[in-house]
C-alpha atoms as a PDB file:
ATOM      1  CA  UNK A   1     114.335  86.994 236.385  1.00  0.00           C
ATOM      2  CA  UNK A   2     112.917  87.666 239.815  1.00  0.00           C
ATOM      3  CA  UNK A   3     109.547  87.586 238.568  1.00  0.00           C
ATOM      4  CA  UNK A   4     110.336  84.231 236.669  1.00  0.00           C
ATOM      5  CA  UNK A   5     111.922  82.837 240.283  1.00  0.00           C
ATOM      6  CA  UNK A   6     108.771  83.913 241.954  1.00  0.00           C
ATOM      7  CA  UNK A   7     106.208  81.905 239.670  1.00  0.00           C
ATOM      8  CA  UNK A   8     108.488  78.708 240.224  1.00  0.00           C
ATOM      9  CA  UNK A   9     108.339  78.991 243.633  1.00  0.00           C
ATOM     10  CA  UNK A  10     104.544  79.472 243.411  1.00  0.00           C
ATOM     11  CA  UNK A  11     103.637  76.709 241.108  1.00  0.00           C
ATOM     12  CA  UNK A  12     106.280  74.767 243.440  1.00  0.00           C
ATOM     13  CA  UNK A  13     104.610  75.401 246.999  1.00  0.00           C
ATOM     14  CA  UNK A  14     101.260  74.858 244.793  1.00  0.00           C
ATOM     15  CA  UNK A  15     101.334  71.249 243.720  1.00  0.00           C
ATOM     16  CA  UNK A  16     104.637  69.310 244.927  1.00  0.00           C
ATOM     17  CA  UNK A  17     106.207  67.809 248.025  1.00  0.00           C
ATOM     18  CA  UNK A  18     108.287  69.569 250.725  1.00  0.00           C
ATOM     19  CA  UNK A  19     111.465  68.061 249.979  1.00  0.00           C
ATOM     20  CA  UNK A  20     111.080  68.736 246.097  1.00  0.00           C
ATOM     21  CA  UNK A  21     110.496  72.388 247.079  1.00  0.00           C
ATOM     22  CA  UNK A  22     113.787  72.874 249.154  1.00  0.00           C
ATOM     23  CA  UNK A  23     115.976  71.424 246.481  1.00  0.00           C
ATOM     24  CA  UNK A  24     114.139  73.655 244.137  1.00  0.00           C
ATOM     25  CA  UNK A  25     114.633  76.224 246.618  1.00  0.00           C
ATOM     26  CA  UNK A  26     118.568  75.640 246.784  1.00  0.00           C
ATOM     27  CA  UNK A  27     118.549  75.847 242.996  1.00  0.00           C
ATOM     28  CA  UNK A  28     117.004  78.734 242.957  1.00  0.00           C
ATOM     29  CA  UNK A  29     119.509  80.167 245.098  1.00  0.00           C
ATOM     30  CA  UNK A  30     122.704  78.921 244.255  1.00  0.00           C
ATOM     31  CA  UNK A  31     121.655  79.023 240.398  1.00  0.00           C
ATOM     32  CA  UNK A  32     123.610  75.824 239.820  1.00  0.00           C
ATOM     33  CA  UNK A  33     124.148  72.744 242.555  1.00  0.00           C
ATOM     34  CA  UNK A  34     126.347  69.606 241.965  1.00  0.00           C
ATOM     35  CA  UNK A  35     124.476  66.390 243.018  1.00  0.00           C
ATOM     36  CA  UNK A  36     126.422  66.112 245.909  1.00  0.00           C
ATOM     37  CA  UNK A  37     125.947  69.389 247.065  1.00  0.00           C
ATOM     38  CA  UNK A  38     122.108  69.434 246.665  1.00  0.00           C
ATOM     39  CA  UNK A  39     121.967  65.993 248.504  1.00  0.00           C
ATOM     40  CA  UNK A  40     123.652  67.542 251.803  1.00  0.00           C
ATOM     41  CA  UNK A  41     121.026  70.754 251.737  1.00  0.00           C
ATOM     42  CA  UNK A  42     118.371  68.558 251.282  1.00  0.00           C
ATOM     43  CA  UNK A  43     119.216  66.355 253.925  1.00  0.00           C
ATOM     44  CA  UNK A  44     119.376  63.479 251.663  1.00  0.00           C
ATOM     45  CA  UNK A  45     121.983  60.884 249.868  1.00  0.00           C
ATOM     46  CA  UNK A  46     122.653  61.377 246.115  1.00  0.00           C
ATOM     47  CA  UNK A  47     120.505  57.907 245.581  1.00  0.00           C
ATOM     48  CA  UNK A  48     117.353  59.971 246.914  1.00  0.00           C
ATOM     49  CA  UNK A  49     117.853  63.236 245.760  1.00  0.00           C
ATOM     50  CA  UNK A  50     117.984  61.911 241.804  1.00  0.00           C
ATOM     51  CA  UNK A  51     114.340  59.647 242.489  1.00  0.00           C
ATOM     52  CA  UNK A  52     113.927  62.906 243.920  1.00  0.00           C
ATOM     53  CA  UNK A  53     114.709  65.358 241.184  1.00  0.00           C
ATOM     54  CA  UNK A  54     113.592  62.946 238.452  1.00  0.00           C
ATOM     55  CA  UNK A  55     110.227  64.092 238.423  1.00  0.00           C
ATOM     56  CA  UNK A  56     111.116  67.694 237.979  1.00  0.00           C
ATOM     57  CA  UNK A  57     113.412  66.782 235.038  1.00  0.00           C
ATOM     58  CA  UNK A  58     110.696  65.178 233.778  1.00  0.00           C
ATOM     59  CA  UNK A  59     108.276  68.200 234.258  1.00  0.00           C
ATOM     60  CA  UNK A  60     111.233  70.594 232.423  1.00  0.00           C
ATOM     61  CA  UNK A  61     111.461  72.460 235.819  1.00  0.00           C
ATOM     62  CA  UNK A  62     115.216  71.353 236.325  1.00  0.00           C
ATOM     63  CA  UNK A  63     117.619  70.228 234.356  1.00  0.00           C
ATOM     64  CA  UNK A  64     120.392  68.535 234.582  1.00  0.00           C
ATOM     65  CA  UNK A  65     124.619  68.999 233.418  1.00  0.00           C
ATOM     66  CA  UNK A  66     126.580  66.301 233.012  1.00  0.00           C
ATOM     67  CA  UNK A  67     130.799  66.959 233.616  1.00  0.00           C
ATOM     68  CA  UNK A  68     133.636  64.864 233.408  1.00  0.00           C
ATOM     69  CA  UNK A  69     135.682  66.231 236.704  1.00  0.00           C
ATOM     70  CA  UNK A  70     139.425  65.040 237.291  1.00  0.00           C
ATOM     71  CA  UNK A  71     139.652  64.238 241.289  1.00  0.00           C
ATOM     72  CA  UNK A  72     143.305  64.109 242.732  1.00  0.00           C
ATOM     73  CA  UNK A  73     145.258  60.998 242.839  1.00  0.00           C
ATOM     74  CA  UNK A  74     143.084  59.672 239.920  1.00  0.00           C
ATOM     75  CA  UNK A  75     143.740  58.908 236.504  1.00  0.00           C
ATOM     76  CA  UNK A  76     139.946  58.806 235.101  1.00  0.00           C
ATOM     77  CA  UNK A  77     137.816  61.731 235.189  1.00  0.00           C
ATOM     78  CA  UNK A  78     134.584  61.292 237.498  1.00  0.00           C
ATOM     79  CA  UNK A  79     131.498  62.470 235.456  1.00  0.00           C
ATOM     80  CA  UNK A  80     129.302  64.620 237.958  1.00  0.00           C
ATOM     81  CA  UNK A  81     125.850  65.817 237.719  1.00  0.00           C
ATOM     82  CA  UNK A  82     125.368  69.616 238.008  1.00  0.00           C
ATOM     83  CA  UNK A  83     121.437  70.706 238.571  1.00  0.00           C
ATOM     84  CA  UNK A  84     120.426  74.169 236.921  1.00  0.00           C
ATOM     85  CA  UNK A  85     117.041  76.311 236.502  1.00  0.00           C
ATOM     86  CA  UNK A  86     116.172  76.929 232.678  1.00  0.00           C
ATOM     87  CA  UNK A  87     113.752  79.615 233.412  1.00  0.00           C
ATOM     88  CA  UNK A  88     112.478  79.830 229.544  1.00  0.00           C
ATOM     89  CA  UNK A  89     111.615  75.922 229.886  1.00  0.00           C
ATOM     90  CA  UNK A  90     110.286  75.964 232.801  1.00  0.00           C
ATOM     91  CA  UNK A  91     107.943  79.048 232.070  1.00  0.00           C
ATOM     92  CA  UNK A  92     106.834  77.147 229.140  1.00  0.00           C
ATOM     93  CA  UNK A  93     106.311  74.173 230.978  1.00  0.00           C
ATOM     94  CA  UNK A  94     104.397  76.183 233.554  1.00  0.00           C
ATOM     95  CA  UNK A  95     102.298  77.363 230.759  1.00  0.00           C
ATOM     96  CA  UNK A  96     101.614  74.209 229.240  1.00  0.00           C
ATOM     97  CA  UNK A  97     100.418  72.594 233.101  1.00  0.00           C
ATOM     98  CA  UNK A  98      98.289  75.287 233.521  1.00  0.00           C
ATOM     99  CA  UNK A  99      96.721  75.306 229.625  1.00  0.00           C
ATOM    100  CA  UNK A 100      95.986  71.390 230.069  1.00  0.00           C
ATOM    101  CA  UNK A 101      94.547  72.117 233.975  1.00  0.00           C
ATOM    102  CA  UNK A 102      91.951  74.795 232.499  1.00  0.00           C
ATOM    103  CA  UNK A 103      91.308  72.455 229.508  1.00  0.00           C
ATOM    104  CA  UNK A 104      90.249  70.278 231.942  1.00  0.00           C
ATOM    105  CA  UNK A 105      88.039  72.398 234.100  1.00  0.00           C
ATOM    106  CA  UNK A 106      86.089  73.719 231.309  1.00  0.00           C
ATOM    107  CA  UNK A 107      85.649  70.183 229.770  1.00  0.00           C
ATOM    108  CA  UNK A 108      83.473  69.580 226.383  1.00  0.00           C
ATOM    109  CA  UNK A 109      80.425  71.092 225.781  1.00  0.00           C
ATOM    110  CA  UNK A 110      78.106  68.053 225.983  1.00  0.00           C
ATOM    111  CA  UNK A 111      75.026  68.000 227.352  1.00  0.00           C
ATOM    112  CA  UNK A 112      75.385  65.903 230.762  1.00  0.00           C
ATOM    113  CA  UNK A 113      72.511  63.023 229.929  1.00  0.00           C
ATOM    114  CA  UNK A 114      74.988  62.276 226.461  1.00  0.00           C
ATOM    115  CA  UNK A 115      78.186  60.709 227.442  1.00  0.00           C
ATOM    116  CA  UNK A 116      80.025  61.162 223.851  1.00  0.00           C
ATOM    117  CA  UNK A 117      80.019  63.827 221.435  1.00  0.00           C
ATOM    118  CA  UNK A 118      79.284  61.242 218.403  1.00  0.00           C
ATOM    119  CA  UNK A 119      75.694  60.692 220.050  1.00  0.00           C
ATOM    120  CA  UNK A 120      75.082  64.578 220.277  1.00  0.00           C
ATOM    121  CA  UNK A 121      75.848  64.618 216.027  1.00  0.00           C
ATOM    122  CA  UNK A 122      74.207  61.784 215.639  1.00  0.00           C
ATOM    123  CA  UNK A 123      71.096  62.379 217.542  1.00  0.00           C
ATOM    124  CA  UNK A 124      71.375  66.409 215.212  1.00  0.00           C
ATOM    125  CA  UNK A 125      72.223  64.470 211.870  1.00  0.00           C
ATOM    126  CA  UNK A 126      69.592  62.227 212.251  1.00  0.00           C
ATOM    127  CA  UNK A 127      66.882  65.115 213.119  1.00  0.00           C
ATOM    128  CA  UNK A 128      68.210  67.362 210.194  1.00  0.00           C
ATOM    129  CA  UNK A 129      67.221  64.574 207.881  1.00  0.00           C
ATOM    130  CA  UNK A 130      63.891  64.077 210.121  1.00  0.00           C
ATOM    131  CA  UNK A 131      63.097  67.992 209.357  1.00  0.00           C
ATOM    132  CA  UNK A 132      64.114  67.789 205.605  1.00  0.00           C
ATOM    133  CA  UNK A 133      61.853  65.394 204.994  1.00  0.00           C
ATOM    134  CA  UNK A 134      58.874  66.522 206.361  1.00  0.00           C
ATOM    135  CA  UNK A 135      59.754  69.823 204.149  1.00  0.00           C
ATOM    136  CA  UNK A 136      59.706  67.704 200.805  1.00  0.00           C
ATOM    137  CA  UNK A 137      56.467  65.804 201.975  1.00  0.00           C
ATOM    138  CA  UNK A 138      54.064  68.602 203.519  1.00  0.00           C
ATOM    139  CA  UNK A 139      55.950  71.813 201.864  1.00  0.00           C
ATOM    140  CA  UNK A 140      58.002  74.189 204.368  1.00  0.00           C
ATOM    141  CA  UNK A 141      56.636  76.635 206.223  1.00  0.00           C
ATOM    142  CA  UNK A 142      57.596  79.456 204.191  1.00  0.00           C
ATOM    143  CA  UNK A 143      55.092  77.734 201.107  1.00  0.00           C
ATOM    144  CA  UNK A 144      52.179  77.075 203.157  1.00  0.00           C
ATOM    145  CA  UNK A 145      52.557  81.184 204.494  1.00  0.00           C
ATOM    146  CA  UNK A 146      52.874  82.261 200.829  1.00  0.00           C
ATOM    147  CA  UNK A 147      49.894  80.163 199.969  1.00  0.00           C
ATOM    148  CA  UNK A 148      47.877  81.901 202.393  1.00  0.00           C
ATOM    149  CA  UNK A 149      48.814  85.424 201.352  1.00  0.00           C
ATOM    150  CA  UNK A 150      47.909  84.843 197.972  1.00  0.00           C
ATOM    151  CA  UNK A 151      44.252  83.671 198.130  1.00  0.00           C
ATOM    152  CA  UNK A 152      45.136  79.822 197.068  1.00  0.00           C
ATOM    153  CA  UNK A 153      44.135  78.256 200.379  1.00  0.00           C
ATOM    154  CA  UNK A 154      40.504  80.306 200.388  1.00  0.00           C
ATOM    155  CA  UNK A 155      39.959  78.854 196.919  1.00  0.00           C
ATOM    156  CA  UNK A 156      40.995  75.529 198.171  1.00  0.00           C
ATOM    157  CA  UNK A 157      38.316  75.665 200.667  1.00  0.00           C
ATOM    158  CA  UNK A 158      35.969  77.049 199.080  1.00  0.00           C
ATOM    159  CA  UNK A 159      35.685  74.353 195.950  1.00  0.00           C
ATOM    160  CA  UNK A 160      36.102  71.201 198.175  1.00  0.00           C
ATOM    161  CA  UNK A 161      39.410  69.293 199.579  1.00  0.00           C
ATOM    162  CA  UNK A 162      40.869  67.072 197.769  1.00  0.00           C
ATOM    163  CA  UNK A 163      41.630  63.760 199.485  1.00  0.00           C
ATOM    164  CA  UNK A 164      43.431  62.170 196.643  1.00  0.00           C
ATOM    165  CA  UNK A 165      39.347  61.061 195.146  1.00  0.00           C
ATOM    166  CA  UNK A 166      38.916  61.691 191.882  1.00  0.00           C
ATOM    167  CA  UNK A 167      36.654  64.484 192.941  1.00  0.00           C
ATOM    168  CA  UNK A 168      36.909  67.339 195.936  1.00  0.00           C
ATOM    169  CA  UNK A 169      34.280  67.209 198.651  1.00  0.00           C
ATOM    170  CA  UNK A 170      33.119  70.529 199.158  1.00  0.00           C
ATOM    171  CA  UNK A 171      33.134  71.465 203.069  1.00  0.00           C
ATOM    172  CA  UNK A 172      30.019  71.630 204.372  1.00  0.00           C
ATOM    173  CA  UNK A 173      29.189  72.849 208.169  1.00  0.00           C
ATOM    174  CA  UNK A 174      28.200  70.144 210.548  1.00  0.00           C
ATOM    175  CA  UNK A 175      25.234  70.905 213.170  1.00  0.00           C
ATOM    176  CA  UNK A 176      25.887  68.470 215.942  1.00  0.00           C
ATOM    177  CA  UNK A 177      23.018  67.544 218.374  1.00  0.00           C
ATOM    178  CA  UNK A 178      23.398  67.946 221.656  1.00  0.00           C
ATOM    179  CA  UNK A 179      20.465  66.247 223.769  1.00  0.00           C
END
């Protein structure tokens, strides 16, 4: 429990307001505050302190009791609002703030000239396809290594190219004259 009180007033001091920290504070101290009560030690009036607490409600790091209370001299009972520390919600909700603030450090892995991740698959995608069909048109790589470690290519060369003519055109060496 002390260890639990300790984060709280950690993340506290770490990312609200002064007077949301003291009426944490009290809580933390008193382990359970009526409205009224909270407002005096936080130097405010009970309008304040529940704009006040609303965003920690919200934020599951207090939580509020509601009481029916007979006063003397009345009839009808006076329903008053008791402030309390869940320490498993709030430990989750602690968790939860601080999973969604590293999410948000670390970001997506896209390359910073593409703004979406649908470009970076498409721009893959589309050069998969580019790849695969230079394979079917010119052979892979592994086929034109196979065809030179069994001889075919030599043969190839040695009878004549074949430029789609009806015949090959043998390969003949070129002197070129320099003058």
């Amino acid at each position: 429990m002390d260890l639990a009180q300790t984060l709280l007033k950690m993340v506290m001091r770490a990312f609200y307001d002064t007077r949301q920290i003291i009426a944490v504070d009290a809580v933390i101290t008193h382990s359970c505050l009526r409205d009224d009560e909270l407002a005096y030690l936080a130097s405010l009036n009970t309008k304040d302190l529940h704009k006040l607490v609303a965003k920690l409600k919200e934020e599951r790091l207090l939580h509020q009791f509601n009481r029916p209370e007979m006063r003397e001299g009345q009839a009808r009972p006076i329903t008053r609002i008791y402030y309390y520390i869940d320490y498993r919600q709030t430990i989750d909700a602690i968790k939860w703030r601080v999973y969604n603030i590293t999410k948000d450090i670390q970001g997506t892995a896209v390359p910073a000239n593409h703004k979406d991740i649908d470009d970076v698959f498409a721009r893959l995608k589309a050069e998969q396809e580019r790849k695969e069909l230079e394979e079917d048109e010119y052979g892979s790589d592994d086929e034109i290594e196979d065809e030179d470690e069994e001889g075919d290519f030599e043969d190839v060369m040695a009878t004549g190219v074949n430029l789609g003519l009806d015949t090959p055109v043998a390969l003949s060496p070129v002197s070129i004259d320099v003058s």
